[in-house]
Protein backbone atom coordinates (compact mmCIF):
# COMPACT_ATOMS: atom_id res chain seq x y z
CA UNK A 1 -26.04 40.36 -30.38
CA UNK A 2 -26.48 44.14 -30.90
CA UNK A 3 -29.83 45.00 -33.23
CA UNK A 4 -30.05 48.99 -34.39
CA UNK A 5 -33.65 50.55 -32.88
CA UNK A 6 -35.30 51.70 -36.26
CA UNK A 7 -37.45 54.63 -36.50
CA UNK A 8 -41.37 53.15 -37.16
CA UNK A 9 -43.67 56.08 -37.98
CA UNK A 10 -43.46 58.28 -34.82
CA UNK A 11 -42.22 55.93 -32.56
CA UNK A 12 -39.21 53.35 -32.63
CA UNK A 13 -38.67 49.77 -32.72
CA UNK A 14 -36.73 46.50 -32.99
CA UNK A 15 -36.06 44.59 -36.14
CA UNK A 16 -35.67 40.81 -35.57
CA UNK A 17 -34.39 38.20 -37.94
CA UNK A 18 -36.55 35.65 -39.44
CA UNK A 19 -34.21 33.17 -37.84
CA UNK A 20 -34.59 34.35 -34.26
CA UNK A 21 -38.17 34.42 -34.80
CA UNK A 22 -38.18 31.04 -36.24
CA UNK A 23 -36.07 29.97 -33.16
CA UNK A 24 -37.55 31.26 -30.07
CA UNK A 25 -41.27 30.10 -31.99
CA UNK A 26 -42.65 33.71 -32.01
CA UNK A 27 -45.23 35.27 -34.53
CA UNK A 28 -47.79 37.89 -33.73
CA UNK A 29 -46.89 39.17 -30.58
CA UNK A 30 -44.45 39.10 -27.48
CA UNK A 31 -44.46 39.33 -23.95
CA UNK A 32 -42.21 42.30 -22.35
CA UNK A 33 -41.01 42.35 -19.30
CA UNK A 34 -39.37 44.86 -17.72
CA UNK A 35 -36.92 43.90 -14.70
CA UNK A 36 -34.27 44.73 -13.02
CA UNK A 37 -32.96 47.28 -15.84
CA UNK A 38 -33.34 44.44 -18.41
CA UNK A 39 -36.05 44.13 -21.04
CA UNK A 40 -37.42 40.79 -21.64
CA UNK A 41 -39.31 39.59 -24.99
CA UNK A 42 -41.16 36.36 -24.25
CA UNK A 43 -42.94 34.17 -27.01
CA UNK A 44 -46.67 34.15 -26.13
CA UNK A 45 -47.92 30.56 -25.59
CA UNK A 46 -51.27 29.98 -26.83
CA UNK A 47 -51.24 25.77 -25.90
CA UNK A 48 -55.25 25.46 -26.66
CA UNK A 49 -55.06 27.57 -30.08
CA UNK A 50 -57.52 25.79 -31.89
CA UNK A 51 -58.78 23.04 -29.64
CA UNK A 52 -62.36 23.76 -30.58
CA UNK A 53 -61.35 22.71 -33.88
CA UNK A 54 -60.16 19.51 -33.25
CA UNK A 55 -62.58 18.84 -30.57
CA UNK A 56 -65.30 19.39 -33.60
CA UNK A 57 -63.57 16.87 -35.59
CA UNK A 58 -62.81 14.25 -32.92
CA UNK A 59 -66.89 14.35 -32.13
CA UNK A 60 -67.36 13.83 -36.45
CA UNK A 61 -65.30 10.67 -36.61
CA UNK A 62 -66.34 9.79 -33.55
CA UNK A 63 -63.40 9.63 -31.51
CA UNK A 64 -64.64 11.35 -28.39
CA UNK A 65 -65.63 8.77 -26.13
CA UNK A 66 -64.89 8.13 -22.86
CA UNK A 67 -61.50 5.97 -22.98
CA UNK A 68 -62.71 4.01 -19.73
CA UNK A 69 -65.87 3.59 -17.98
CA UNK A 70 -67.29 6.33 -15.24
CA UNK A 71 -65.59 5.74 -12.48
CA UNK A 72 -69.11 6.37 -10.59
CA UNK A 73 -71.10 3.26 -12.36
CA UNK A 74 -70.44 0.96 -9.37
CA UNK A 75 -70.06 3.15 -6.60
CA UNK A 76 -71.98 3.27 -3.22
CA UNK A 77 -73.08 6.25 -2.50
CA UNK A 78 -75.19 5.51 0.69
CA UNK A 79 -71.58 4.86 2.15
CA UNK A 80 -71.47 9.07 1.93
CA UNK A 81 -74.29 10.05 3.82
């Protein structure tokens, strides 16, 4: 796929369809990569975007116990001394 660099103030950049963005899942930013005379533009992964969120609601309805019991309640711990 060839893609024209575009002038962007005073420096230059790349113009990417919405479909390619939509495809490789990126939005606000990229990582580059430069190897091997290649430039690479990686989708930054954010996987816990947002957890503190849900982790908020989970503890309103409830839903943050423990799914099974310590695994410590019937332990011996004299047997580690």
């Amino acid at each position: 796929m060839e893609i024209a660099i575009i002038k962007i103030g005073n420096s230059k950049g790349l113009r990417l369809s919405k479909t390619v963005l939509e495809k490789y899942n990126i939005h606000d930013k990229v990582e580059m990569i430069l190897e091997k005379g290649h430039i690479i533009l990686k989708p930054i992964s954010t996987p816990r975007k947002n957890w503190e969120k849900e982790f908020e609601e989970m503890r309103d309805n409830n839903d943050d116990r423990l799914l099974f019991n310590d695994v410590f309640e019937e332990e011996n711990f004299e047997e580690w001394n």
